[in-house]
Protein backbone atom coordinates (compact mmCIF):
# COMPACT_ATOMS: atom_id res chain seq x y z
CA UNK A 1 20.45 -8.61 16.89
CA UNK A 2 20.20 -4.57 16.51
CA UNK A 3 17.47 -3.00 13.98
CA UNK A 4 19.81 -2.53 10.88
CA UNK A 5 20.35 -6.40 11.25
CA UNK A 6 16.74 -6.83 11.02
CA UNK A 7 16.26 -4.45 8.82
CA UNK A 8 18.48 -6.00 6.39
CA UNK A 9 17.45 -9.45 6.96
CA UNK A 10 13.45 -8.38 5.99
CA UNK A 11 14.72 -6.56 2.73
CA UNK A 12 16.04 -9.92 1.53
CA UNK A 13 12.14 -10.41 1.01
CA UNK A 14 10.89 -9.45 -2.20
CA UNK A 15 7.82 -7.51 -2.15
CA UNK A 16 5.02 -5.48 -4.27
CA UNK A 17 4.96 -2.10 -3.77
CA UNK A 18 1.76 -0.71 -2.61
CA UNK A 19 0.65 3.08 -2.18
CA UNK A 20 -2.47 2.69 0.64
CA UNK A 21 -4.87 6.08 0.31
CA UNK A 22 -8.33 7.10 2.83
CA UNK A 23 -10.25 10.50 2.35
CA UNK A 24 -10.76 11.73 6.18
CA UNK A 25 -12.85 15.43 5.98
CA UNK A 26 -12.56 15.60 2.18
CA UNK A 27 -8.85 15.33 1.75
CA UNK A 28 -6.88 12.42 0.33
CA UNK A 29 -3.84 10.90 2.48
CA UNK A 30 -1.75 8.62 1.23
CA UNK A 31 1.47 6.05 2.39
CA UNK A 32 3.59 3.63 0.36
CA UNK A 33 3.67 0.04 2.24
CA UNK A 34 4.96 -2.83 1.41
CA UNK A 35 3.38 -4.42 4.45
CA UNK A 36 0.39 -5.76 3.11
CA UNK A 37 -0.85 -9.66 2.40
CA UNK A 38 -4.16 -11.19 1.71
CA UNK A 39 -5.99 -13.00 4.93
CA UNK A 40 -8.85 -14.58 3.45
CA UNK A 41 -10.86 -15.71 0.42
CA UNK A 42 -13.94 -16.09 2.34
CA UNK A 43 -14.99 -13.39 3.43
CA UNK A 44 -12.83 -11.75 1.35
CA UNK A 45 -9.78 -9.77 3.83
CA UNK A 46 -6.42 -8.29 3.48
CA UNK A 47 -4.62 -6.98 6.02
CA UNK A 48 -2.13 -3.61 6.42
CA UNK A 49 0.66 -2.41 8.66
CA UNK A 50 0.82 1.01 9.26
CA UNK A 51 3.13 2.03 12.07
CA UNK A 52 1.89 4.06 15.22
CA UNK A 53 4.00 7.23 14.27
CA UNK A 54 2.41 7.36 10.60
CA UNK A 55 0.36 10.31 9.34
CA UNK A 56 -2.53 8.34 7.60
CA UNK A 57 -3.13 6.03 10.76
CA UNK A 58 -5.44 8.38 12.33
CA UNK A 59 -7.36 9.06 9.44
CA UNK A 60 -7.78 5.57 8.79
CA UNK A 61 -9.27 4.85 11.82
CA UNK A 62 -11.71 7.92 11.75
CA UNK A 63 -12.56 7.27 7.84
CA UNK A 64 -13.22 2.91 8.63
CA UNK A 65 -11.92 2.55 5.41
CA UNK A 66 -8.93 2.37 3.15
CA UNK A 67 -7.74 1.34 -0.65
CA UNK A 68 -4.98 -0.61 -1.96
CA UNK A 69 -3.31 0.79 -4.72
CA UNK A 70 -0.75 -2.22 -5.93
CA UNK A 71 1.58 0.03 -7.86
CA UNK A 72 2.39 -0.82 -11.54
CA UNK A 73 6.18 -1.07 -12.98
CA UNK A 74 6.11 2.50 -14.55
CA UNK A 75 4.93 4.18 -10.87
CA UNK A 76 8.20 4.44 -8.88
CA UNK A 77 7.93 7.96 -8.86
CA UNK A 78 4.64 7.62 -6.99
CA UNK A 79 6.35 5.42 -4.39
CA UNK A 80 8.84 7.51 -3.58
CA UNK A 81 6.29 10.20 -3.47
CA UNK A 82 4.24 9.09 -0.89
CA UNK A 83 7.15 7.37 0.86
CA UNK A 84 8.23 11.49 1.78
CA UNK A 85 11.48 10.53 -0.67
CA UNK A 86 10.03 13.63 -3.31
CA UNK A 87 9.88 16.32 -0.76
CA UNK A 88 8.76 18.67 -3.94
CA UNK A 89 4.97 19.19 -4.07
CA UNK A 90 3.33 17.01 -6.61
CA UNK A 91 -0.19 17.23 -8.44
CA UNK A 92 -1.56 13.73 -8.20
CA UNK A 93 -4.82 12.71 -9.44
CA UNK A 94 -6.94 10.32 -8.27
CA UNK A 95 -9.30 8.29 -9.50
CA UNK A 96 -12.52 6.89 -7.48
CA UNK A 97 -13.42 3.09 -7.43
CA UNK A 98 -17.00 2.48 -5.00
CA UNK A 99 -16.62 6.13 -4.32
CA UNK A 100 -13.35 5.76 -2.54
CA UNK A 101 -9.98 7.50 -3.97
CA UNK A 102 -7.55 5.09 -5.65
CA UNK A 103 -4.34 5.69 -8.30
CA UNK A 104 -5.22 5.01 -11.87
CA UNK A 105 -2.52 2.70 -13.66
CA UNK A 106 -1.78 0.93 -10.89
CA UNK A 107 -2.15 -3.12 -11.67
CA UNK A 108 -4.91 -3.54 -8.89
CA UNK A 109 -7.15 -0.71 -6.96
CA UNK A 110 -8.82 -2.69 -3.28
CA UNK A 111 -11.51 -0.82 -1.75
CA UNK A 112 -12.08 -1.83 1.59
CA UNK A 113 -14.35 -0.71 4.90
CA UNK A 114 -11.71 -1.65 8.55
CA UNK A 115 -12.77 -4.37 9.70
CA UNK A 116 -10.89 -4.75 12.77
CA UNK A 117 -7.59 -3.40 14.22
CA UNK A 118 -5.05 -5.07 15.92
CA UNK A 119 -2.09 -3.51 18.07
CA UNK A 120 1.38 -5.50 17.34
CA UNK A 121 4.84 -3.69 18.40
CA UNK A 122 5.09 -0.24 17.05
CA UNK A 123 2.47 -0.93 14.49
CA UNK A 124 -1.52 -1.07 13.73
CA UNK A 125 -2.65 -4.03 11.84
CA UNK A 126 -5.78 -3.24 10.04
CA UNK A 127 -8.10 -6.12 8.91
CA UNK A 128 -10.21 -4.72 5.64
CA UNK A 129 -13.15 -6.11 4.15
CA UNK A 130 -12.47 -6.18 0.96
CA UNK A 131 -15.45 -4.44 -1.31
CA UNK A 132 -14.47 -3.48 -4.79
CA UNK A 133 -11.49 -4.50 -6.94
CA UNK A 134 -10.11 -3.19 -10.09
CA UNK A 135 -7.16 -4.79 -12.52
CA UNK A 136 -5.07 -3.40 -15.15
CA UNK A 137 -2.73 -5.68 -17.26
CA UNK A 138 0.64 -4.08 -15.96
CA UNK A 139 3.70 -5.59 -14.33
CA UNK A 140 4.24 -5.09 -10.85
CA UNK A 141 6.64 -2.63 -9.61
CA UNK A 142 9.14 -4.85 -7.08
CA UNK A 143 11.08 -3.72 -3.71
CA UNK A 144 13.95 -5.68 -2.22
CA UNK A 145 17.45 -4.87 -1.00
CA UNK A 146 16.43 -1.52 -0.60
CA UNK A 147 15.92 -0.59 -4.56
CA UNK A 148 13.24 -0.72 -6.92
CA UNK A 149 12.97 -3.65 -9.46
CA UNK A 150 10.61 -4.69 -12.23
CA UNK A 151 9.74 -8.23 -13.39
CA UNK A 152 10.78 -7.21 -17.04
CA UNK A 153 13.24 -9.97 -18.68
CA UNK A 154 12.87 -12.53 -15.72
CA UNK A 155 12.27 -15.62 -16.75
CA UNK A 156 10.68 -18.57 -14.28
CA UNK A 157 11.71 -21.48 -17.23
């Protein structure tokens, strides 16, 4: 199998879209994944994927600590932002949740201090402890075949 194959076949998967942030020397960094689960209720851990190449992984590492940001419907533009698809400078403003920066109007801010870190291919798997949480009443913002979706009009019944 070649890595368009592969690719393709792990787009089939619907996912959230999240926008992960850390402050490293007083400056905010921030990278949209959709690589991120939860690992366990008790203690409470999530886990990201943030590949070896990435900007953020450093600071990450040399912060201990990162947020969660799980975008909202309305937020593509924020995506795409940190995803380096908007190559035009944007102002964004954060918010802080247990002193840590997060997006505001996103559906769910996680704070959470590295727990441990885990090597895997071409990637870093961090484990995070998770220590604050915030919810808004939004619908998710959705990523699958490549393209943006919302839940809006789909019906489970």
């Amino acid at each position: 199998m070649d890595d368009r194959q592969f690719r393709t076949a792990m787009g089939k998967f619907a996912t959230g879209v999240t926008v992960i942030t850390t402050e490293h020397n007083g400056d905010i960094h921030g990278m949209t994944a959709n690589a991120f689960m939860s690992v366990s209720l008790d203690p409470k851990l999530v886990v990201i994927s943030v590949r070896e190449e990435a900007t953020i992984l450093n600071k990450i590492k040399e912060s201990k600590n990162f947020t969660v940001n799980i975008l909202a419907a309305d937020q593509q533009e924020l995506s795409m932002y940190f995803a380096g698809q908007i190559k035009e400078p944007r102002e964004v403003v954060f918010d802080r949740l247990d002193g840590k920066p997060v997006l505001g109007g996103a559906c769910a801010q996680v704070v959470c201090e590295v727990s441990t870190e885990h090597v895997e291919g071409d990637h870093i798997l961090f484990i995070g402890k998770v220590t604050d949480i915030h919810l808004e009443d939004k619908e998710p913002l959705v990523f699958v075949n490549g393209k943006y979706h919302t839940l809006a009009g789909i019906s489970t019944s």
